[in-house]
Protein backbone atom coordinates (compact mmCIF):
# COMPACT_ATOMS: atom_id res chain seq x y z
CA UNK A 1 0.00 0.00 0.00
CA UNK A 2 1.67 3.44 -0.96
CA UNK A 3 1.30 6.76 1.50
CA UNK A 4 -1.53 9.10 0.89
CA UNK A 5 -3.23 11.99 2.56
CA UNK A 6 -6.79 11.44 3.11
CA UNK A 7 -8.49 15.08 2.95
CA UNK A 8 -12.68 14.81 3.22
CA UNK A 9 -13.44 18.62 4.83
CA UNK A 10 -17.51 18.25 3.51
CA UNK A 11 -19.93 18.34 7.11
CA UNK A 12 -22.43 15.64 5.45
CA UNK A 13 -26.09 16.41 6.50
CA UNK A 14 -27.97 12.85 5.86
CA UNK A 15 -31.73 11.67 5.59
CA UNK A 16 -35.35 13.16 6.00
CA UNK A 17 -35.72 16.87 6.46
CA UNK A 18 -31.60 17.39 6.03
CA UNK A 19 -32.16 20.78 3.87
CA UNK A 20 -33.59 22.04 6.64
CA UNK A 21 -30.97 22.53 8.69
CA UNK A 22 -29.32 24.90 5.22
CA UNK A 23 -30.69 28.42 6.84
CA UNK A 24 -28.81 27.44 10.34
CA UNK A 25 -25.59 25.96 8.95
CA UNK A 26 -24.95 28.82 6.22
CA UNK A 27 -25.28 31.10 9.37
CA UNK A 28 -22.67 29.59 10.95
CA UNK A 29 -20.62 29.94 8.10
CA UNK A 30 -21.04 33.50 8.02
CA UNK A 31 -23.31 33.50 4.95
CA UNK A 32 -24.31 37.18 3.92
CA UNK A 33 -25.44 36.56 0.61
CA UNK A 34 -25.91 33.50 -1.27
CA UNK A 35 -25.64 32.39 -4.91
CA UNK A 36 -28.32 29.53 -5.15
CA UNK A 37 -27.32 27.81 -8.22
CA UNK A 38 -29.67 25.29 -10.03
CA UNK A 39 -31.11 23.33 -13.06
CA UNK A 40 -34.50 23.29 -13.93
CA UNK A 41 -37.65 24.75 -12.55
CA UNK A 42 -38.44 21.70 -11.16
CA UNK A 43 -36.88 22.97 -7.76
CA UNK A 44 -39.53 26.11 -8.02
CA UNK A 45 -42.74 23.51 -8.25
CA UNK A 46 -41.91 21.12 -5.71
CA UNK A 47 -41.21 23.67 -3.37
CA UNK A 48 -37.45 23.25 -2.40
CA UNK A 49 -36.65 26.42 -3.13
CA UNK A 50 -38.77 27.77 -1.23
CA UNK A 51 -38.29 25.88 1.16
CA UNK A 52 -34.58 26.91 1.13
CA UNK A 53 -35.16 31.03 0.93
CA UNK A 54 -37.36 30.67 3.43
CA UNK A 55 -34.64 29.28 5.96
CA UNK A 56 -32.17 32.01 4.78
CA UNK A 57 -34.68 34.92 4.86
CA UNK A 58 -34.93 33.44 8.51
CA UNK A 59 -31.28 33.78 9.08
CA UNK A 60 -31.54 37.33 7.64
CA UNK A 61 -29.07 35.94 4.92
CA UNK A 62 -29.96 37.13 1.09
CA UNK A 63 -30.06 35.51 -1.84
CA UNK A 64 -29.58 35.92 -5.56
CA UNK A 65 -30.63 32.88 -7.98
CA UNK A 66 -29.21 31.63 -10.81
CA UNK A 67 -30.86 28.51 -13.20
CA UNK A 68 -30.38 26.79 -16.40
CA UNK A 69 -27.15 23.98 -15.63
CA UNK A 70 -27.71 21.52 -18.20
CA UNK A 71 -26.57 18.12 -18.46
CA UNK A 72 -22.31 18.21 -18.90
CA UNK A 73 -22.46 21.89 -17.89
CA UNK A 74 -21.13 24.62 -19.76
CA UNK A 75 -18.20 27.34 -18.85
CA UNK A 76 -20.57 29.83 -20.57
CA UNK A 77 -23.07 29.79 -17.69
CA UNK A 78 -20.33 29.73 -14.99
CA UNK A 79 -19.18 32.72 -16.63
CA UNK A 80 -22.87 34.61 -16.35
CA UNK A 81 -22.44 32.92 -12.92
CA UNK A 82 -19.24 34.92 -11.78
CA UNK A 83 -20.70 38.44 -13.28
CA UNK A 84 -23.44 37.75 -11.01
CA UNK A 85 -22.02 37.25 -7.73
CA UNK A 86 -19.69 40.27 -8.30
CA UNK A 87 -22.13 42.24 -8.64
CA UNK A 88 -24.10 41.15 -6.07
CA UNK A 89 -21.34 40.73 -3.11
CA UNK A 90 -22.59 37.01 -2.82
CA UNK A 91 -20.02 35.64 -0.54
CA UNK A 92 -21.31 31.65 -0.21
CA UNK A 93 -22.66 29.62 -2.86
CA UNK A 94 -25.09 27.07 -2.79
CA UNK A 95 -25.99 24.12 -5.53
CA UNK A 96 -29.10 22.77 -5.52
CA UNK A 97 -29.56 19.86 -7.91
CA UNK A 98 -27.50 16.92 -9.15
CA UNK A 99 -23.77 16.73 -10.18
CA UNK A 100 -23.77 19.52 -12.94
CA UNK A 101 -25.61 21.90 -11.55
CA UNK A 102 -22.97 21.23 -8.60
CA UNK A 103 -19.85 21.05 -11.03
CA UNK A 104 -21.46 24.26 -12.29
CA UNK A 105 -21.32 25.90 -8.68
CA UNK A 106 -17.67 24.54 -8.35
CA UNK A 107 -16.60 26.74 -11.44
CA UNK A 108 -18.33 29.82 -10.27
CA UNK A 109 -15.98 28.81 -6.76
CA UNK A 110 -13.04 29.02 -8.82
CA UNK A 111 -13.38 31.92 -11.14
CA UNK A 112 -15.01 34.30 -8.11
CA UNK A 113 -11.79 32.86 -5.83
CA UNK A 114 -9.15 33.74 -8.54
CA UNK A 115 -10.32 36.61 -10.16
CA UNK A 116 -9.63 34.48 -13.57
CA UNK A 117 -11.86 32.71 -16.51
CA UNK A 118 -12.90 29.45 -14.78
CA UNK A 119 -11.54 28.32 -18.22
CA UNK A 120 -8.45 28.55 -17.70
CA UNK A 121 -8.77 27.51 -14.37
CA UNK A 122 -10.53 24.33 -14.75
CA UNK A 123 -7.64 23.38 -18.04
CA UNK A 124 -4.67 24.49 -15.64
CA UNK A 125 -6.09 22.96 -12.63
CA UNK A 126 -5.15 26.41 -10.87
CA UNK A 127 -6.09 26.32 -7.18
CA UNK A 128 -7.36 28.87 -5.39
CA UNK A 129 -5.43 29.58 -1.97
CA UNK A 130 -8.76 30.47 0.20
CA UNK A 131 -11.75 29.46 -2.20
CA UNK A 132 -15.62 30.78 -1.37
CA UNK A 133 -16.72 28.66 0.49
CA UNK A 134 -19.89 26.13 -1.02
CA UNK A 135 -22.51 24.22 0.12
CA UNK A 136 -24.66 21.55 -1.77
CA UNK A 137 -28.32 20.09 -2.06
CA UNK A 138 -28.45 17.32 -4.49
CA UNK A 139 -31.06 16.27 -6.03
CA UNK A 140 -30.00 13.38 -8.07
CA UNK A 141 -27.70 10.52 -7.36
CA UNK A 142 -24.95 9.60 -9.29
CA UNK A 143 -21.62 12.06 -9.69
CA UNK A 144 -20.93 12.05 -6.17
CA UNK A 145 -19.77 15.80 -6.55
CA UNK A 146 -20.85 16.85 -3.34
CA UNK A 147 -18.25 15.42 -1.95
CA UNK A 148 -15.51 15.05 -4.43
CA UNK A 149 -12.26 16.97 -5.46
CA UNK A 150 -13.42 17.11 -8.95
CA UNK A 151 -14.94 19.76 -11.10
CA UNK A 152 -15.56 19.19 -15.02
CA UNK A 153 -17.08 21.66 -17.42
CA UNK A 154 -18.07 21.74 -21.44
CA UNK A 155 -17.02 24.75 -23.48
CA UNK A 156 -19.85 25.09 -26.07
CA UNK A 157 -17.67 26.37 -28.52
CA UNK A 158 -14.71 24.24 -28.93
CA UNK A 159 -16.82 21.15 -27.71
CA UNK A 160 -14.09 19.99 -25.17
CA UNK A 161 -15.09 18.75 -21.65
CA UNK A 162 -12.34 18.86 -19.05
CA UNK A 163 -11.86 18.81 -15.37
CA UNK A 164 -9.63 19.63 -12.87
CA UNK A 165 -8.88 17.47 -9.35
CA UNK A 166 -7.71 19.30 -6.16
CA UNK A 167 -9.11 19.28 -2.59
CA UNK A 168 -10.31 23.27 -3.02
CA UNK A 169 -12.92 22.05 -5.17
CA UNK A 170 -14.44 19.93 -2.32
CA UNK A 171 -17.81 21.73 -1.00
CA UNK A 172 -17.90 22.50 2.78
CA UNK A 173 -20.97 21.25 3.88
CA UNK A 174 -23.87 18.80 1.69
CA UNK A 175 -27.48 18.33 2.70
CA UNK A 176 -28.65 14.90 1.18
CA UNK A 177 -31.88 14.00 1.98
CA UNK A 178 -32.72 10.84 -0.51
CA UNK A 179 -36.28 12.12 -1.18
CA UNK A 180 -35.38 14.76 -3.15
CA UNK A 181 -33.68 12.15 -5.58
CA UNK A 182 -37.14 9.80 -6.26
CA UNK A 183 -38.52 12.58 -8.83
CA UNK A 184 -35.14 11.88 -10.94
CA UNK A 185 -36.35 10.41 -14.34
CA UNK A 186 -35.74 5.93 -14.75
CA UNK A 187 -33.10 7.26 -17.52
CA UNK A 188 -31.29 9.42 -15.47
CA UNK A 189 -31.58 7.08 -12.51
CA UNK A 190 -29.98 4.49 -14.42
CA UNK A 191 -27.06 6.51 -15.81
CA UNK A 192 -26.70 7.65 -12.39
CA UNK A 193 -26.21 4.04 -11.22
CA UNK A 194 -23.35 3.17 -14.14
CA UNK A 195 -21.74 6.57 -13.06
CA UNK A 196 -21.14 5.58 -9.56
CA UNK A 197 -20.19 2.23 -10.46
CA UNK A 198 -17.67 3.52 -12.91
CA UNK A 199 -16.14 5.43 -10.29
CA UNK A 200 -15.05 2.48 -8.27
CA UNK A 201 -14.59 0.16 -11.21
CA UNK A 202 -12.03 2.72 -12.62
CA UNK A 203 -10.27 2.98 -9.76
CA UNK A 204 -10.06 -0.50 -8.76
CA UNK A 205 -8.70 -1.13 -12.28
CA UNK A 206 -5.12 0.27 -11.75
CA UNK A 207 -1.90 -1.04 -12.70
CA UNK A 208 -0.29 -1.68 -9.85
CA UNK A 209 -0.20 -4.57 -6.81
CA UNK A 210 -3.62 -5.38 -4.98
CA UNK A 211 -4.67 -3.29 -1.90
CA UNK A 212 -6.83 -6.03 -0.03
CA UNK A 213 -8.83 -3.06 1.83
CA UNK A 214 -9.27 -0.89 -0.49
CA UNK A 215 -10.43 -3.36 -3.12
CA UNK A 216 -12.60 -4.87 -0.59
CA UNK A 217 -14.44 -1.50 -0.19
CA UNK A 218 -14.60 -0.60 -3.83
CA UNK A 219 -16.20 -3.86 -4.09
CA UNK A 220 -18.45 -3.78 -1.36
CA UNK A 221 -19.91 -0.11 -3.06
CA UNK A 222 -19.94 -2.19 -6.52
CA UNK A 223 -21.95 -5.08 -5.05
CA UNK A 224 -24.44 -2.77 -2.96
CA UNK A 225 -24.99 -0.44 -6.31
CA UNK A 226 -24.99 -3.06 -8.69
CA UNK A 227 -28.19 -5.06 -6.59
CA UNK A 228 -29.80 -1.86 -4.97
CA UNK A 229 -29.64 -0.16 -8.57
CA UNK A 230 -31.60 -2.99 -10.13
CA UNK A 231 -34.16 -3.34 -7.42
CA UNK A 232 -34.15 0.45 -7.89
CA UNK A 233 -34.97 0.25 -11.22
CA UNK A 234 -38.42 -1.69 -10.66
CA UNK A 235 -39.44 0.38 -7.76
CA UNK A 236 -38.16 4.11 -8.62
CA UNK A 237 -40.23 5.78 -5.59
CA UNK A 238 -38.50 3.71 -2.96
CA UNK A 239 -36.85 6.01 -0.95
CA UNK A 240 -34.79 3.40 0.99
CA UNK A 241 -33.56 2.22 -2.25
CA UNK A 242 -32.84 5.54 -3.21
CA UNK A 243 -30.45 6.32 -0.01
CA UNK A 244 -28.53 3.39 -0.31
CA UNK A 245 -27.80 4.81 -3.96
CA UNK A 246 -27.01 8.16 -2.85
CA UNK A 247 -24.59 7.38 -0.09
CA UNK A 248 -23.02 5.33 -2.66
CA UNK A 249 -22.56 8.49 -4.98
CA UNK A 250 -20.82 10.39 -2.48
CA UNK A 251 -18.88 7.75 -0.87
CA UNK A 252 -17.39 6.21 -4.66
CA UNK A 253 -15.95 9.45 -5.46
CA UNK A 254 -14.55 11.22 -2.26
CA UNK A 255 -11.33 9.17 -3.14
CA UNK A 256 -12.22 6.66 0.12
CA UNK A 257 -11.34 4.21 -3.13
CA UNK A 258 -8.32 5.01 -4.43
CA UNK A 259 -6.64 5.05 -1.11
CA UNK A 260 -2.96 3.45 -1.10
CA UNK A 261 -2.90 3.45 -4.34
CA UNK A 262 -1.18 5.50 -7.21
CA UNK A 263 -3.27 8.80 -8.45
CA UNK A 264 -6.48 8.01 -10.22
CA UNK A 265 -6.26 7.74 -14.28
CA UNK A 266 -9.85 7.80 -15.41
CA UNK A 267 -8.90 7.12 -18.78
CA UNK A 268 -12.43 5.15 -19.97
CA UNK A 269 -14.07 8.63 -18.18
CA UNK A 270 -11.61 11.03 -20.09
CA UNK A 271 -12.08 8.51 -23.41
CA UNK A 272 -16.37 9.50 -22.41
CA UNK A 273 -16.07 13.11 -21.85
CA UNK A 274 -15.62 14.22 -25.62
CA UNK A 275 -18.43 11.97 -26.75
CA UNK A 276 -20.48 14.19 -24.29
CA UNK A 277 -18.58 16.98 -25.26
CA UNK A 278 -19.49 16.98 -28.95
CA UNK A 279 -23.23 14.98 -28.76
CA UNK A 280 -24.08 16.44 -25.27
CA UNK A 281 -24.55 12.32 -24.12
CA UNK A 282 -25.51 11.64 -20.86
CA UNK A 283 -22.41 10.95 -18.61
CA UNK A 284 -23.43 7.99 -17.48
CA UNK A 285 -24.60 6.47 -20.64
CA UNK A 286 -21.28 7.05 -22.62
CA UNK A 287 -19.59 5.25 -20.38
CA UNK A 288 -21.78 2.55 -20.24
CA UNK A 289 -21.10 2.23 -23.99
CA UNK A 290 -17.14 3.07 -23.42
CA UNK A 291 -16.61 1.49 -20.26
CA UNK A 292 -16.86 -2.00 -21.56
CA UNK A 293 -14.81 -1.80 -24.53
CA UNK A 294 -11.99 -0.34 -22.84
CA UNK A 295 -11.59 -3.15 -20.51
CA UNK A 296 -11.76 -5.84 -23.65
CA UNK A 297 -8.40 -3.12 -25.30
CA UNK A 298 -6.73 -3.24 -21.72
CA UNK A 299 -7.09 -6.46 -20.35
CA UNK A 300 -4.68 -7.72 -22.48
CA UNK A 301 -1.91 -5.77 -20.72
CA UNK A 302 -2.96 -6.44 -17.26
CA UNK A 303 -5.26 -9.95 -17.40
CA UNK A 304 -4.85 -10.23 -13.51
CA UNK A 305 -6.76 -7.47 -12.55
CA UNK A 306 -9.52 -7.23 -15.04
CA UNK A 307 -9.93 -10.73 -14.09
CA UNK A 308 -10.23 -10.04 -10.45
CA UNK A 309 -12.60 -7.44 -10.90
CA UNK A 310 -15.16 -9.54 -13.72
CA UNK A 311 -14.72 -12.53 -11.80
CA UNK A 312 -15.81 -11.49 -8.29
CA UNK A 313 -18.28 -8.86 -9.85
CA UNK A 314 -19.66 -10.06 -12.88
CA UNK A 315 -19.65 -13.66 -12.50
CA UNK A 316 -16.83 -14.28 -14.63
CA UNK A 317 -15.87 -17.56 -14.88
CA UNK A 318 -12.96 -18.88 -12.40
CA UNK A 319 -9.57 -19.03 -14.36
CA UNK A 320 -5.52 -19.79 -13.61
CA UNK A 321 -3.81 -19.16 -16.64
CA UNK A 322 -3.32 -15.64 -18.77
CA UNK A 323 -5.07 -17.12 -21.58
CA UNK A 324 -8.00 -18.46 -19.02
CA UNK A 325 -8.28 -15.26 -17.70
CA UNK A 326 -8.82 -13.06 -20.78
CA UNK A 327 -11.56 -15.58 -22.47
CA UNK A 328 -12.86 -15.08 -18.62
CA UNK A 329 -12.92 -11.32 -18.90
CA UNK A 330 -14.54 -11.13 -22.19
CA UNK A 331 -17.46 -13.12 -20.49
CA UNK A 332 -17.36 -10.57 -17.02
CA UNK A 333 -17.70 -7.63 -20.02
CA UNK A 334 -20.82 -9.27 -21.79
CA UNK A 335 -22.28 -9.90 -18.39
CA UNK A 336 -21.44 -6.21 -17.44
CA UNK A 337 -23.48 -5.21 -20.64
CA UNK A 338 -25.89 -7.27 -19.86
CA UNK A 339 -26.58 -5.57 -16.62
CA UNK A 340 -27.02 -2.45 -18.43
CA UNK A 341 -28.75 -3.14 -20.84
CA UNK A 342 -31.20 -4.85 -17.82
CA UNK A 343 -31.36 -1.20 -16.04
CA UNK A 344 -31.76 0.39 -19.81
CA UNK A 345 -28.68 1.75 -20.49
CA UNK A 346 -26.87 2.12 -23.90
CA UNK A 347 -24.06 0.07 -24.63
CA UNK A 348 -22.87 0.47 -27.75
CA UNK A 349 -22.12 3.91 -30.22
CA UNK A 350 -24.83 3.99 -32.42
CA UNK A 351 -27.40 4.11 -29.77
CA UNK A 352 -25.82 7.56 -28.63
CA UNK A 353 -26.21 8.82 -32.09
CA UNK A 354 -22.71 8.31 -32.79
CA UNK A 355 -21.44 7.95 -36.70
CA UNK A 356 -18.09 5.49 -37.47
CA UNK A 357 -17.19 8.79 -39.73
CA UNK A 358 -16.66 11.17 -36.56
CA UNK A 359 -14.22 8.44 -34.96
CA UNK A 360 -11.16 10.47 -35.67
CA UNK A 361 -12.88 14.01 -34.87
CA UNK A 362 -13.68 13.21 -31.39
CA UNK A 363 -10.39 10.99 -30.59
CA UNK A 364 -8.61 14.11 -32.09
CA UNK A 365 -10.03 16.32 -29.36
CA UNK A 366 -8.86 13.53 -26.74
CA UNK A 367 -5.79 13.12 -28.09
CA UNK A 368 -5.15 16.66 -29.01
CA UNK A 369 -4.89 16.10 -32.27
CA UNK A 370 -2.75 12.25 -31.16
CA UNK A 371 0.25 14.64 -29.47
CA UNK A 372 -1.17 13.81 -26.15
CA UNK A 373 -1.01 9.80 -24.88
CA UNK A 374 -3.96 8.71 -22.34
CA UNK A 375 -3.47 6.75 -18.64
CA UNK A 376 -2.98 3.08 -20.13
CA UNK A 377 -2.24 -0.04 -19.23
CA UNK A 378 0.34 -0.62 -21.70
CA UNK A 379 1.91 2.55 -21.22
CA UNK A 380 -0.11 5.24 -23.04
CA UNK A 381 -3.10 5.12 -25.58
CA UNK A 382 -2.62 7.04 -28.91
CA UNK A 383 -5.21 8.32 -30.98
CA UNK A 384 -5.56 4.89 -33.11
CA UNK A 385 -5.85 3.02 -30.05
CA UNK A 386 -8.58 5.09 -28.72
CA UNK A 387 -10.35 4.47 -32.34
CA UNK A 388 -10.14 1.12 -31.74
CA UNK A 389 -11.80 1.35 -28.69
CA UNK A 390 -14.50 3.02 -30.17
CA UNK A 391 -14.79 -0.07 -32.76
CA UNK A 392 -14.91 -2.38 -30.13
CA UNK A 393 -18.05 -0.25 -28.64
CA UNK A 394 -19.61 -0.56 -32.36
């Protein structure tokens, strides 16, 4: 197991009634004027945000609003985002959906904290020495941002997606009360699902010796999502269900596993982001399409631990040779397909509305333009190899 620093600052609020305690806590904080940052309307019907002004009118705390985070959120808002706060004085900002909305909210943190274009933050990973401080209500499980070091944005115009990774971006405090997730749509339920899975899968799969613990929590979230998710899937107003699931988010991406061992790759998630990038795909959808393949390109160059993983998550068959263990893995893959496909997932390119003829496009942007080599396995993926990928997601 290698050293690491273990750095998880958010106060976690959990369970019924948990936004209400956002009017007392931003007090505390020495809230004077928040930035409540969402989505859709939605939050405006069903009476959360009302709910929420009400505690901070309360509190004697005021309040600007800013909507309109899509899906794979875009620097453009974040921009509109910073203007407002300025002029405003907001001083603490609050997200209240699911992950973009908060990823959204985490740019806004970093351009009002450096006095720069979150742009260039977010590509630089520039970190901000005493960042405004955030708070979160989710309202969908899946990204786990509400806890996590990561922020990752879209910029409309040169259709990149890219993210930066550094404790600053980790919110201070994060309300999660798993009734506010049961109105999220089956679709968007079951991407959520794949998303957190893909967190811990990804991270389990690195090339380097075992870490019993660690892998035995990765696969305890993995096991717990993988049944939960599909009893969640028949049964989408279960709020039980839906707790377990959003624990789960937050808990697969705070970095609890990755501990003792080497930084995080994310290369199938990097490999994902341009597809959303340029087709505006749901997150968790591309990688269910990417995901897969990936593993079938990589296993090759380390059979042991894709073998581990597919064989004590999806029922791969038991195997003791190299050879064994690859025909075993390509099994664990179709079975992980399988599974979601079961939930309703995509799994392969042309169900995102992706053409063979925009293969070298979008690998270019990965790539940038095949001078940049990707987190592999076997050293470093080029643009071809990342084509090839995509072929095996065909």
């Amino acid at each position: 197991m290698r050293n690491f620093t273990f750095y998880t600052p958010t106060k976690i609020y959990f369970g019924d009634d948990a936004e209400m305690h956002v009017g007392e806590e931003l007090k505390k904080r020495g809230a004077k004027k928040v930035l409540i940052h969402y989505g859709s309307e939605r939050i405006r019907g069903n009476g959360l945000f009302d709910s929420i002004t009400a505690q901070l009118d309360a509190q004697g705390i005021g309040y600007v609003a800013l909507g309109g985070v899509q899906p794979n959120p875009t620097i453009q808002l974040a921009r509109k985002g910073i203007e407002l706060c300025r002029a405003e004085g907001v001083n603490f900002l609050l997200a209240v959906g699911g992950g973009s909305v908060i990823d959204s909210t985490k740019a806004i943190r970093l351009g009002l904290s450096l006095g720069i274009d979150p742009w260039e933050a977010v590509t630089k990973g520039i970190r901000p020495e005493n960042p405004v401080p955030m708070g979160t209500v989710p309202t969908m499980a899946a990204a786990g941002s509400e806890m996590s070091n990561s922020c990752v944005m879209t910029d409309t115009e040169s259709h990149l997606k890219r993210g930066c990774n550094f404790d600053e971006n980790r919110p201070e405090v994060a309300f999660l009360n798993p009734a506010l997730t049961v109105t999220t749509p089956a679709y968007q339920t079951a991407a959520g699902i794949t998303d957190i899975m893909m967190h811990s899968m990804e991270r389990y799969l690195s090339n380097e010796p075992a870490t019993p613990l660690t892998d035995a929590v990765c696969l305890g979230i993995l096991r717990s999502v993988r049944d939960e998710g599909a009893l969640l899937m028949k049964d989408l107003t279960n709020v039980e269900l839906r707790g377990e699931i959003m624990w789960a988010s937050s808990i697969a991406h705070n970095n609890l596993t990755e501990l003792g061992r080497s930084k995080r790759t994310f290369t199938a998630h990097r490999i994902e982001h341009d597809l959303s990038g340029v087709h505006d795909v749901t997150h968790g959808a591309g990688l269910a399409v990417i995901f897969p393949a990936w593993c079938l390109a990589e296993a090759p160059y380390g059979a042991e631990r894709f073998y581990s993983l597919m064989h004590q998550l999806w029922d791969a068959p038991e195997a003791d040779t190299e050879t064994g263990m690859l025909e075993s893995v390509k099994q664990g893959v179709e079975n992980m397909r399988a599974y979601f496909r079961s939930i309703g997932m995509p799994t392969r390119m042309g169900e995102l509305g992706i053409d063979p003829s925009e293969y070298e496009y979008i690998s270019g942007l990965t790539t940038n333009g095949d001078t940049f080599r990707l987190p592999s396995f076997r050293g470093g993926l080029t643009q071809k190899d990342i084509i090839e990928i995509y072929k095996l997601a065909q």
